[in-house]
PDB file of N, CA and C in Angstrom:
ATOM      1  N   UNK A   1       8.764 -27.429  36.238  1.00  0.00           N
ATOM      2  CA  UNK A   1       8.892 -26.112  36.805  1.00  0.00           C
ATOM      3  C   UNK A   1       8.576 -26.109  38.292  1.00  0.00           C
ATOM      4  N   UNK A   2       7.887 -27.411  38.787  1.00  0.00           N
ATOM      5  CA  UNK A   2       7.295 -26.695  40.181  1.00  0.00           C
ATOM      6  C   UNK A   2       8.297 -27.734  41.292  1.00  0.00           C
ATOM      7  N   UNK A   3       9.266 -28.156  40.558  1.00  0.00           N
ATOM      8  CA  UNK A   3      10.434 -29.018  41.129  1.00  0.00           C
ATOM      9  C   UNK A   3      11.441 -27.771  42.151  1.00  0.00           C
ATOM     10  N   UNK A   4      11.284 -26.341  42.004  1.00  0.00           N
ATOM     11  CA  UNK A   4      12.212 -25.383  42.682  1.00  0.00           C
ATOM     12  C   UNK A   4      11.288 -24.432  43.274  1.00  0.00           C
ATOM     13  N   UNK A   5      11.329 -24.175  43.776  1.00  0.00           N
ATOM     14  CA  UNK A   5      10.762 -23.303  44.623  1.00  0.00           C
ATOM     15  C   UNK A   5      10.448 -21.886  44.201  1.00  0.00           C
ATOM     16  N   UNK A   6      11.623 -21.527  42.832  1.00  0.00           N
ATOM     17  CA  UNK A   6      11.515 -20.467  42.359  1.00  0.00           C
ATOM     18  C   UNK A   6      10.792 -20.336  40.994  1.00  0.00           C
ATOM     19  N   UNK A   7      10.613 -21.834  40.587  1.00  0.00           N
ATOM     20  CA  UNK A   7       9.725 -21.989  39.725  1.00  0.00           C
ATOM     21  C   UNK A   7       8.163 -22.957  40.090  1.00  0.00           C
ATOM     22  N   UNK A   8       8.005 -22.854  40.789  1.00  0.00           N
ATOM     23  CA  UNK A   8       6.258 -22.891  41.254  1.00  0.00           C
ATOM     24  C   UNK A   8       5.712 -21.851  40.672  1.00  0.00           C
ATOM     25  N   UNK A   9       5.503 -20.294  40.755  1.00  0.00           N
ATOM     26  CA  UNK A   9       4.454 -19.967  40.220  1.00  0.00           C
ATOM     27  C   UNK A   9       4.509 -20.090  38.811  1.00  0.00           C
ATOM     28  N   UNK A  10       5.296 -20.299  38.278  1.00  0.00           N
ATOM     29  CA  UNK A  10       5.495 -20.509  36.660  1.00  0.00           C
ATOM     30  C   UNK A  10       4.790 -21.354  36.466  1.00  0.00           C
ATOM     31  N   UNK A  11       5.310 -22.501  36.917  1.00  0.00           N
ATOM     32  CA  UNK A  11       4.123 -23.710  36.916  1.00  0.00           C
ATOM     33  C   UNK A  11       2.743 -23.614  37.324  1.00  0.00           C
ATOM     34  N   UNK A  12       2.477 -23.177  38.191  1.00  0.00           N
ATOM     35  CA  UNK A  12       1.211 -22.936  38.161  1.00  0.00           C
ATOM     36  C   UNK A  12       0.499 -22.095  37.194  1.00  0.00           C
ATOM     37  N   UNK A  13       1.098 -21.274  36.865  1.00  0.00           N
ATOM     38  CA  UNK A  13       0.874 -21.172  35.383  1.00  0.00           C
ATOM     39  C   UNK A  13       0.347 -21.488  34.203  1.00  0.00           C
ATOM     40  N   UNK A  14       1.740 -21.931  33.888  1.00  0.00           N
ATOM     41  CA  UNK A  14       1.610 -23.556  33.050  1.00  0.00           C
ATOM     42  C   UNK A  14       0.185 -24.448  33.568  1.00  0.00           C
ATOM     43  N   UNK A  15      -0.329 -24.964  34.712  1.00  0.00           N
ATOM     44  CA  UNK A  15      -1.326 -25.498  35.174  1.00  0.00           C
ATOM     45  C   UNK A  15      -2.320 -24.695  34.165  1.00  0.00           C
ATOM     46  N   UNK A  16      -2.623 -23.414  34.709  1.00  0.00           N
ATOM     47  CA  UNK A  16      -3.767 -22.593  34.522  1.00  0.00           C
ATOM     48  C   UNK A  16      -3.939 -22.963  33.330  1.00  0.00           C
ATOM     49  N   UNK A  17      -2.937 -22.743  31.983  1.00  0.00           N
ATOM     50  CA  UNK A  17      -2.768 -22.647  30.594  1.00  0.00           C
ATOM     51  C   UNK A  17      -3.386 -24.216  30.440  1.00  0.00           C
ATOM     52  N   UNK A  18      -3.208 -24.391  30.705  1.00  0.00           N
ATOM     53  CA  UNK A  18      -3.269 -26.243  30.396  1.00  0.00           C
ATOM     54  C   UNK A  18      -4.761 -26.731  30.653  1.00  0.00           C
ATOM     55  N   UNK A  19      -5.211 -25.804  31.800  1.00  0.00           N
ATOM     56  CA  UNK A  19      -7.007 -25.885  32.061  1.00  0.00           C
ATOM     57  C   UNK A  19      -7.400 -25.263  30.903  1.00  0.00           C
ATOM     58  N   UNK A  20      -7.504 -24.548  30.494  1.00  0.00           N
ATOM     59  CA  UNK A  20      -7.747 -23.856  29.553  1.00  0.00           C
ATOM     60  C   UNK A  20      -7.752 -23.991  27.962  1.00  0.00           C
ATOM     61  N   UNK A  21      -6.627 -24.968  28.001  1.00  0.00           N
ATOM     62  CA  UNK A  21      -6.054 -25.477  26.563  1.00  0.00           C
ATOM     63  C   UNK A  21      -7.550 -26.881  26.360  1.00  0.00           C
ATOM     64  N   UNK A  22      -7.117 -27.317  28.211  1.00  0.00           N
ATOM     65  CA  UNK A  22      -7.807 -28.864  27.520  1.00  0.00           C
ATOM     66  C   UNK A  22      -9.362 -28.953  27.256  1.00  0.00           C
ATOM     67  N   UNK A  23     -10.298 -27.436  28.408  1.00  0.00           N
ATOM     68  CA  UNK A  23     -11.909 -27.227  28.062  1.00  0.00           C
ATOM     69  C   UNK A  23     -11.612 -25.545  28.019  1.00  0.00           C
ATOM     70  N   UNK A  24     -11.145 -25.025  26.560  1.00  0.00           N
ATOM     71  CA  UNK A  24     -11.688 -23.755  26.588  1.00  0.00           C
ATOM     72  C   UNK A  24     -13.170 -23.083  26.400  1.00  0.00           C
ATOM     73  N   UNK A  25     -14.026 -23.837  25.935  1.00  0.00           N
ATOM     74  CA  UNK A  25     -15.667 -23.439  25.211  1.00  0.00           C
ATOM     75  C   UNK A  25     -16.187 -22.704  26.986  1.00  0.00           C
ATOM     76  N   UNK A  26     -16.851 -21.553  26.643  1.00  0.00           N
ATOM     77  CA  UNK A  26     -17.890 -21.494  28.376  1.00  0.00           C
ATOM     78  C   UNK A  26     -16.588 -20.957  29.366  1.00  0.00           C
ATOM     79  N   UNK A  27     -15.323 -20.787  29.013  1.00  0.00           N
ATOM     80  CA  UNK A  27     -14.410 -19.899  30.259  1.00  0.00           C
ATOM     81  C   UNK A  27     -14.184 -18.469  29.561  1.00  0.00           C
ATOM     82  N   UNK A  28     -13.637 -17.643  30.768  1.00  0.00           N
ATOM     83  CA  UNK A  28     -13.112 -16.584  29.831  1.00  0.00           C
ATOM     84  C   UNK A  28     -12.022 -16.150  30.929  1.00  0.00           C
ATOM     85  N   UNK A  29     -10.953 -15.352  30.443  1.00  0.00           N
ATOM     86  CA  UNK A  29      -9.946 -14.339  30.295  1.00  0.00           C
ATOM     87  C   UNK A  29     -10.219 -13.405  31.479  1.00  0.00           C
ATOM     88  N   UNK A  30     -10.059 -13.260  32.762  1.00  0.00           N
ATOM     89  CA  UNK A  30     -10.566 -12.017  33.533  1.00  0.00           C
ATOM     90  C   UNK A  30      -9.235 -11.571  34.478  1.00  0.00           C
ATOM     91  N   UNK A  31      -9.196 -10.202  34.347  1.00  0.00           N
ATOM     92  CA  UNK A  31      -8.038  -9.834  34.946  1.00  0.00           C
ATOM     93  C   UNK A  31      -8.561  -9.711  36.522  1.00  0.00           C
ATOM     94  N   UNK A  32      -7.437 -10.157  37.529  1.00  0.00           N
ATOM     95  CA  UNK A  32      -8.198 -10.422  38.895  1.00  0.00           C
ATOM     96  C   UNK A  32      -7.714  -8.894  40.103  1.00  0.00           C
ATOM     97  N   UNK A  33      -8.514  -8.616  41.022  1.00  0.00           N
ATOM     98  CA  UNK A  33      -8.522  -7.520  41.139  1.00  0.00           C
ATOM     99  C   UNK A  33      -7.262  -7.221  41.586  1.00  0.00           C
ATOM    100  N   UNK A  34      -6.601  -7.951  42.564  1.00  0.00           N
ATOM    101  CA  UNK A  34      -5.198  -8.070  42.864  1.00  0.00           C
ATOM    102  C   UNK A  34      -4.223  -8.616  42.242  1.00  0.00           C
ATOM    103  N   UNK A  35      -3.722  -7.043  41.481  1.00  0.00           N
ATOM    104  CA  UNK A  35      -2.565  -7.520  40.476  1.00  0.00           C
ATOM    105  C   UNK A  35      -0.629  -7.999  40.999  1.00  0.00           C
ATOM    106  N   UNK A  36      -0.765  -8.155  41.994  1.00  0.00           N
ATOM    107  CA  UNK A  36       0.578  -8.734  42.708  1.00  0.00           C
ATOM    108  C   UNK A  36       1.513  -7.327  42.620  1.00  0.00           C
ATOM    109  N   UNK A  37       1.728  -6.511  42.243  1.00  0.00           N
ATOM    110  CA  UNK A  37       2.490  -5.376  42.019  1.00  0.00           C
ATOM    111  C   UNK A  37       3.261  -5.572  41.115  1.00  0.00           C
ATOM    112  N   UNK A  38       4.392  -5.050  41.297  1.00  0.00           N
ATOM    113  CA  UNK A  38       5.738  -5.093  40.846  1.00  0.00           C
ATOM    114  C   UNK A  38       6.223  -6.392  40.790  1.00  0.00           C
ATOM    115  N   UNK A  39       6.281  -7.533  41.036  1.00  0.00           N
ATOM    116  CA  UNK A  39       6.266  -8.831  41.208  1.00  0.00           C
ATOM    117  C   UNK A  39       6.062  -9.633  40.252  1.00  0.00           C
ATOM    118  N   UNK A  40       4.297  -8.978  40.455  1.00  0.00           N
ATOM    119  CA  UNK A  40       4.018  -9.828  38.682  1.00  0.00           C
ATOM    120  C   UNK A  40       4.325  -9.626  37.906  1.00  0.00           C
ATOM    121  N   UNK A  41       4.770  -7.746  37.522  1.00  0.00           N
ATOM    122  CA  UNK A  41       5.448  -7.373  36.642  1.00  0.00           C
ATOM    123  C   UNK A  41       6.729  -8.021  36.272  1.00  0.00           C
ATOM    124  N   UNK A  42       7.536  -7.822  36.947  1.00  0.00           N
ATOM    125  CA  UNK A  42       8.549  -9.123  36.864  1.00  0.00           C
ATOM    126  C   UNK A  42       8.443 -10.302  36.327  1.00  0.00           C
ATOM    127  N   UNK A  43       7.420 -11.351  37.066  1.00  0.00           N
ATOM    128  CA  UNK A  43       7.019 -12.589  36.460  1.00  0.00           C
ATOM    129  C   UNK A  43       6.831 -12.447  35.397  1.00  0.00           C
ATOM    130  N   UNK A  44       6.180 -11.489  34.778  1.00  0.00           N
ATOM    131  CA  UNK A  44       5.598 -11.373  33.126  1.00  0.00           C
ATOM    132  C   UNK A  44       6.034 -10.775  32.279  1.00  0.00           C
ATOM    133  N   UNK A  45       7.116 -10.066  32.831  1.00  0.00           N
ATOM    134  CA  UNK A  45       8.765  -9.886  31.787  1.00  0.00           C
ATOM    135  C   UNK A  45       9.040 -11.309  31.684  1.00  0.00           C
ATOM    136  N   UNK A  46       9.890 -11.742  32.823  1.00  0.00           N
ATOM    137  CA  UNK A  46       9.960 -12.922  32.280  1.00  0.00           C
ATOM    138  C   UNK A  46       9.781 -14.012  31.531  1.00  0.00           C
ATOM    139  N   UNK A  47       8.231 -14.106  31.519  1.00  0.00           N
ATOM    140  CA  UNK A  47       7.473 -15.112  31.152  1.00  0.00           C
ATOM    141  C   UNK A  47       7.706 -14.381  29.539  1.00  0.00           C
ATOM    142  N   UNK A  48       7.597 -13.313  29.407  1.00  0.00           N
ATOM    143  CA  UNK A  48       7.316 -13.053  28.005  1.00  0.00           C
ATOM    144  C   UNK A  48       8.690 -13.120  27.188  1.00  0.00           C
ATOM    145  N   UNK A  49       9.958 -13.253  28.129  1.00  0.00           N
ATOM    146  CA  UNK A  49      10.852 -13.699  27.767  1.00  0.00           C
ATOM    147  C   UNK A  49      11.619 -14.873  27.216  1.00  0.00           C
ATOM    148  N   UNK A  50      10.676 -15.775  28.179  1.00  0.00           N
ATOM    149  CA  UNK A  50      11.482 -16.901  27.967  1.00  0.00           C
ATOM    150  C   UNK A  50      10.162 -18.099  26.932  1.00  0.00           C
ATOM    151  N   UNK A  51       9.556 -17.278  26.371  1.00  0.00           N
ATOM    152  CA  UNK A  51       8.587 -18.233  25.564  1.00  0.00           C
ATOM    153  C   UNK A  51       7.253 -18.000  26.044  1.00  0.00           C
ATOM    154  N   UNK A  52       6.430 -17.031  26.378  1.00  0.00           N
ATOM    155  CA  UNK A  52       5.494 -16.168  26.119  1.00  0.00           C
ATOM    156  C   UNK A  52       5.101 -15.675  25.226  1.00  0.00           C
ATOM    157  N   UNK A  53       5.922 -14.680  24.156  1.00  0.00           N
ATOM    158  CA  UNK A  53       5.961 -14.277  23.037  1.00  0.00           C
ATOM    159  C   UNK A  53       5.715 -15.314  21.982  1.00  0.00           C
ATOM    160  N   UNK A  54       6.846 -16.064  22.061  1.00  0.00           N
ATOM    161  CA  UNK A  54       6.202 -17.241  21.217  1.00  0.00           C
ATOM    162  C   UNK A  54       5.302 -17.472  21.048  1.00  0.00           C
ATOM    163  N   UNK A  55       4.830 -18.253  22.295  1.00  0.00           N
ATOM    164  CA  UNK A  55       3.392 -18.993  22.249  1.00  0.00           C
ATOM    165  C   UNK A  55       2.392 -18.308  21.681  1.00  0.00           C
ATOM    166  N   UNK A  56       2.083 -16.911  22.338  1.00  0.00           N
ATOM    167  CA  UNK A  56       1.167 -16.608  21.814  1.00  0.00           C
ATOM    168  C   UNK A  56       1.368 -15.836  20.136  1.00  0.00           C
ATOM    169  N   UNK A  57       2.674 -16.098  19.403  1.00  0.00           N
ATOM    170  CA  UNK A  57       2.308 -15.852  18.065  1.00  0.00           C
ATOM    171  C   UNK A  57       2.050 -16.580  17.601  1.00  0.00           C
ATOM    172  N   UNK A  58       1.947 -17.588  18.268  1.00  0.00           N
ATOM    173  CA  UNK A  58       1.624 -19.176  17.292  1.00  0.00           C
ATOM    174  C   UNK A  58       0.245 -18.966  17.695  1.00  0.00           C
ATOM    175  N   UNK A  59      -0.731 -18.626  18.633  1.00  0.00           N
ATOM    176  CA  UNK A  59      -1.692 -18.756  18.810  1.00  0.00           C
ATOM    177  C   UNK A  59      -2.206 -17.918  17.734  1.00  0.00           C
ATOM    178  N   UNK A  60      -1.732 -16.676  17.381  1.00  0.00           N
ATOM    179  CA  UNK A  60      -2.225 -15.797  16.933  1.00  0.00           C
ATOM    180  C   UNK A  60      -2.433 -16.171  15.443  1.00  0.00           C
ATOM    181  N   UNK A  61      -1.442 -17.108  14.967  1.00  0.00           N
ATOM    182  CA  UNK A  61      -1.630 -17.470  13.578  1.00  0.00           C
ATOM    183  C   UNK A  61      -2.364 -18.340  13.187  1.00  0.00           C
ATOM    184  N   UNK A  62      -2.357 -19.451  14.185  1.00  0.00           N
ATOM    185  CA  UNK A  62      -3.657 -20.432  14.351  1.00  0.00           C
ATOM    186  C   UNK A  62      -4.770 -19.881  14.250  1.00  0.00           C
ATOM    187  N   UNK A  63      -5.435 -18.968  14.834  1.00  0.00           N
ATOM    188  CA  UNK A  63      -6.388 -17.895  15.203  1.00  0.00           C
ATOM    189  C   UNK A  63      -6.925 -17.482  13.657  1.00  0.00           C
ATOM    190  N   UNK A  64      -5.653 -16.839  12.617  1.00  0.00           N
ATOM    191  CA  UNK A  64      -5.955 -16.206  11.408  1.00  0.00           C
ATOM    192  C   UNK A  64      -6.044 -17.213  10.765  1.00  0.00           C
ATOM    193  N   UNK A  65      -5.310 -18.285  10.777  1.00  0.00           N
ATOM    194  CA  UNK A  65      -5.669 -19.809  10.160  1.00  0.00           C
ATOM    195  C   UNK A  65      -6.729 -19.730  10.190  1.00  0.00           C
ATOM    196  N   UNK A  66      -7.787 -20.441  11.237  1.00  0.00           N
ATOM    197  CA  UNK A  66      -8.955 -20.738  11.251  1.00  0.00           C
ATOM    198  C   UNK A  66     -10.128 -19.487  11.231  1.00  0.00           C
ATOM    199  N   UNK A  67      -9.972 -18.878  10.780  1.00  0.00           N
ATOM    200  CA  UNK A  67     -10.512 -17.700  10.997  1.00  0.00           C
ATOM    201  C   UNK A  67     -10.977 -17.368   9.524  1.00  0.00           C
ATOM    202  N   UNK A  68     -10.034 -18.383   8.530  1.00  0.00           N
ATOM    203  CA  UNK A  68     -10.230 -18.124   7.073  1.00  0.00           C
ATOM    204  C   UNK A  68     -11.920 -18.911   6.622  1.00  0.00           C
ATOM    205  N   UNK A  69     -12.444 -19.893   7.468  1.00  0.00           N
ATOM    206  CA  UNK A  69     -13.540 -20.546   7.265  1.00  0.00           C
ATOM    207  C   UNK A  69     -14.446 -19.991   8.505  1.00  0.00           C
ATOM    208  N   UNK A  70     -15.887 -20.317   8.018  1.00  0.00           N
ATOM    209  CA  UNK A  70     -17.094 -20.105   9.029  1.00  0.00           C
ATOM    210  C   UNK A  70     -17.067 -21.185  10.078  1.00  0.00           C
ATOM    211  N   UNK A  71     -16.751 -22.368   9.762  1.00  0.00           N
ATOM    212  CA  UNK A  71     -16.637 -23.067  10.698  1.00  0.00           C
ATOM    213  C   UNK A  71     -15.467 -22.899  12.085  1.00  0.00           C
ATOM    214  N   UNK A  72     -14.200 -22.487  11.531  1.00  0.00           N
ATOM    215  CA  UNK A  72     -13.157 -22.331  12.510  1.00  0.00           C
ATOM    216  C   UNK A  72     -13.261 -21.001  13.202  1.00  0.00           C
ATOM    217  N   UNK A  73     -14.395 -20.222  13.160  1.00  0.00           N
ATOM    218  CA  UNK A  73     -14.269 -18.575  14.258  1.00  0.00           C
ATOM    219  C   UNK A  73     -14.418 -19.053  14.748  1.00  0.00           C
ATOM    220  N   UNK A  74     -15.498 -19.639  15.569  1.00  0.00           N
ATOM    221  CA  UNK A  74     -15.339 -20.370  17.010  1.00  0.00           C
ATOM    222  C   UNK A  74     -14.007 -21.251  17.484  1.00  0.00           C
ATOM    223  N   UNK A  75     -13.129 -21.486  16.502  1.00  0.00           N
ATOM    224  CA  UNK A  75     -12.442 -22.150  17.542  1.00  0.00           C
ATOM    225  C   UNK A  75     -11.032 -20.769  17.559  1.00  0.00           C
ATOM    226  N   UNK A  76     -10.696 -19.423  16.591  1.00  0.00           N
ATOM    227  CA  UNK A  76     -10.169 -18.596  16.131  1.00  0.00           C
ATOM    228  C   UNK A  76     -10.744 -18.114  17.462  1.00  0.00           C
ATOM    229  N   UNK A  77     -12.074 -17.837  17.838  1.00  0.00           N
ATOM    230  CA  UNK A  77     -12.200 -16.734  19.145  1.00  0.00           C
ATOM    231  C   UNK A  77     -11.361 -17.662  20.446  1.00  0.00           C
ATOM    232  N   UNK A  78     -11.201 -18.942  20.520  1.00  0.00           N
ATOM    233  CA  UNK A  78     -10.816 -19.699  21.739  1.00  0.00           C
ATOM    234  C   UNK A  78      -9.255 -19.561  21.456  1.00  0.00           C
ATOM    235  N   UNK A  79      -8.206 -19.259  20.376  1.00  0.00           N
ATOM    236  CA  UNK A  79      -7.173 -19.034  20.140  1.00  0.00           C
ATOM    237  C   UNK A  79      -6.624 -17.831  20.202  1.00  0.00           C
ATOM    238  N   UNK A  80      -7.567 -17.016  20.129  1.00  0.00           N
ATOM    239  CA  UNK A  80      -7.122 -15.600  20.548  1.00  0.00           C
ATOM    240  C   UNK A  80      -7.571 -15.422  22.363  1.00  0.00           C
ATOM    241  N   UNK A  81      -8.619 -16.113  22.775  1.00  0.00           N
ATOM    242  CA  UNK A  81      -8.367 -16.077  24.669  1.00  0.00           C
ATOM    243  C   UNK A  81      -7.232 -17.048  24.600  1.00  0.00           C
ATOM    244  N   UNK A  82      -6.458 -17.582  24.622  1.00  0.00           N
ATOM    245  CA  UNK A  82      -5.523 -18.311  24.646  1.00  0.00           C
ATOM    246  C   UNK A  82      -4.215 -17.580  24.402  1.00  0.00           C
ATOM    247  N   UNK A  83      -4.270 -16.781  23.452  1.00  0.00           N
ATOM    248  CA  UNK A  83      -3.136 -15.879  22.954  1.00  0.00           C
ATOM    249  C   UNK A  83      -3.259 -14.637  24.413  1.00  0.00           C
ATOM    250  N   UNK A  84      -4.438 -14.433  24.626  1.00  0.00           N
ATOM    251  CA  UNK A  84      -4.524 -13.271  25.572  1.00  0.00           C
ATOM    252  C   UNK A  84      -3.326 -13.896  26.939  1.00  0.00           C
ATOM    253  N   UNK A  85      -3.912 -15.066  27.377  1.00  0.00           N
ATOM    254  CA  UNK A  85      -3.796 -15.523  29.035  1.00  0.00           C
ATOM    255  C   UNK A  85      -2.141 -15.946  28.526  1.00  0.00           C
ATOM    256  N   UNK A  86      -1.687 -16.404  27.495  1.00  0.00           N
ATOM    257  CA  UNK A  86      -0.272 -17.001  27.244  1.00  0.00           C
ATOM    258  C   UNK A  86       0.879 -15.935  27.154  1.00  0.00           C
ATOM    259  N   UNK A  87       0.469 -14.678  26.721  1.00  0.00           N
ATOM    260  CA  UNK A  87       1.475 -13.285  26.459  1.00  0.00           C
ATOM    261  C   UNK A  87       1.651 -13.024  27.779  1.00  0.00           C
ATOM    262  N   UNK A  88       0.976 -13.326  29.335  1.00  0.00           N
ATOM    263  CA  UNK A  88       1.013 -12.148  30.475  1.00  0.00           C
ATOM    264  C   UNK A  88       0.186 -13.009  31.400  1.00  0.00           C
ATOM    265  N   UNK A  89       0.468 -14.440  32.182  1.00  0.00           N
ATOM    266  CA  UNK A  89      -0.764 -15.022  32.601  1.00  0.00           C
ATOM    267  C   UNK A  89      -0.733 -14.902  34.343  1.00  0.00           C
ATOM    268  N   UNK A  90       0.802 -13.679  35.033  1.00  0.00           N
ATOM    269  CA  UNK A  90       0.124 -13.191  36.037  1.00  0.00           C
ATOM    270  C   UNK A  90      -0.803 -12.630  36.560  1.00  0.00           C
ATOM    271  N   UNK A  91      -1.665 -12.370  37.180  1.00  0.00           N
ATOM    272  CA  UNK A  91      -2.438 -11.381  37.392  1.00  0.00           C
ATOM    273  C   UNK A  91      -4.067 -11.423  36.598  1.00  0.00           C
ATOM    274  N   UNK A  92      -3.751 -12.775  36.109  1.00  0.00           N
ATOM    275  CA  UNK A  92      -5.119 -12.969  35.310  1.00  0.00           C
ATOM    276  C   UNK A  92      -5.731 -14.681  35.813  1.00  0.00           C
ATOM    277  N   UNK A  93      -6.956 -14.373  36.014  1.00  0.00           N
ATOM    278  CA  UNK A  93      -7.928 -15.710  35.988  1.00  0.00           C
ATOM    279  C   UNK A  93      -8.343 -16.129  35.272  1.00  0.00           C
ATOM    280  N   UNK A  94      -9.065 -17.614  34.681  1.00  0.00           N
ATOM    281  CA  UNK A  94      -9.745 -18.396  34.259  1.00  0.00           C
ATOM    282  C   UNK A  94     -11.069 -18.530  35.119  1.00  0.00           C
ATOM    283  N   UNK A  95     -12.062 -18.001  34.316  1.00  0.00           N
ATOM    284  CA  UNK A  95     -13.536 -18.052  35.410  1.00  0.00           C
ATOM    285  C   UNK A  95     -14.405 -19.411  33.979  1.00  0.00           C
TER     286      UNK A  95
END
């Protein structure tokens, strides 16, 4: 994605998701104060277009998967911040 110019912020993106995927325990989900406008809105049509949606229903089922044992909520709460930042990941940080 970050091979065009028009797909860099996607990719960076993708980056963010990928920090997140590989140490989620101790981060969280924070929407940042500058939401890009109309822009990001855009970006995150998009994004939710072209495999956004997806992702995060797969997260979401993973989530109820593990969610069926005491042992897997903890990893069910890290699949649902994951489902959050993957549906809409303009305009949002990883702290």
């Amino acid at each position: 994605m970050c091979c065009t110019i028009i797909g860099i912020p996607f990719g960076i993106q993708c980056f963010k998701i990928a920090g997140l995927e590989l140490m989620p325990f101790g981060r969280k989900v924070v929407s940042n104060g500058y939401s890009g406008g109309c822009l990001s809105l855009i970006c995150n049509i998009i994004w939710i277009l072209t495999g956004g949606l997806y992702t995060a229903i797969i997260h979401l089922v993973f989530a109820l998967l593990l969610a069926i044992t005491i042992i897997g909520i903890p990893f069910a709460k890290q699949h649902l911040k994951l489902m959050e930042l993957s549906l809409a990941p303009f305009g949002k940080d990883v702290v």
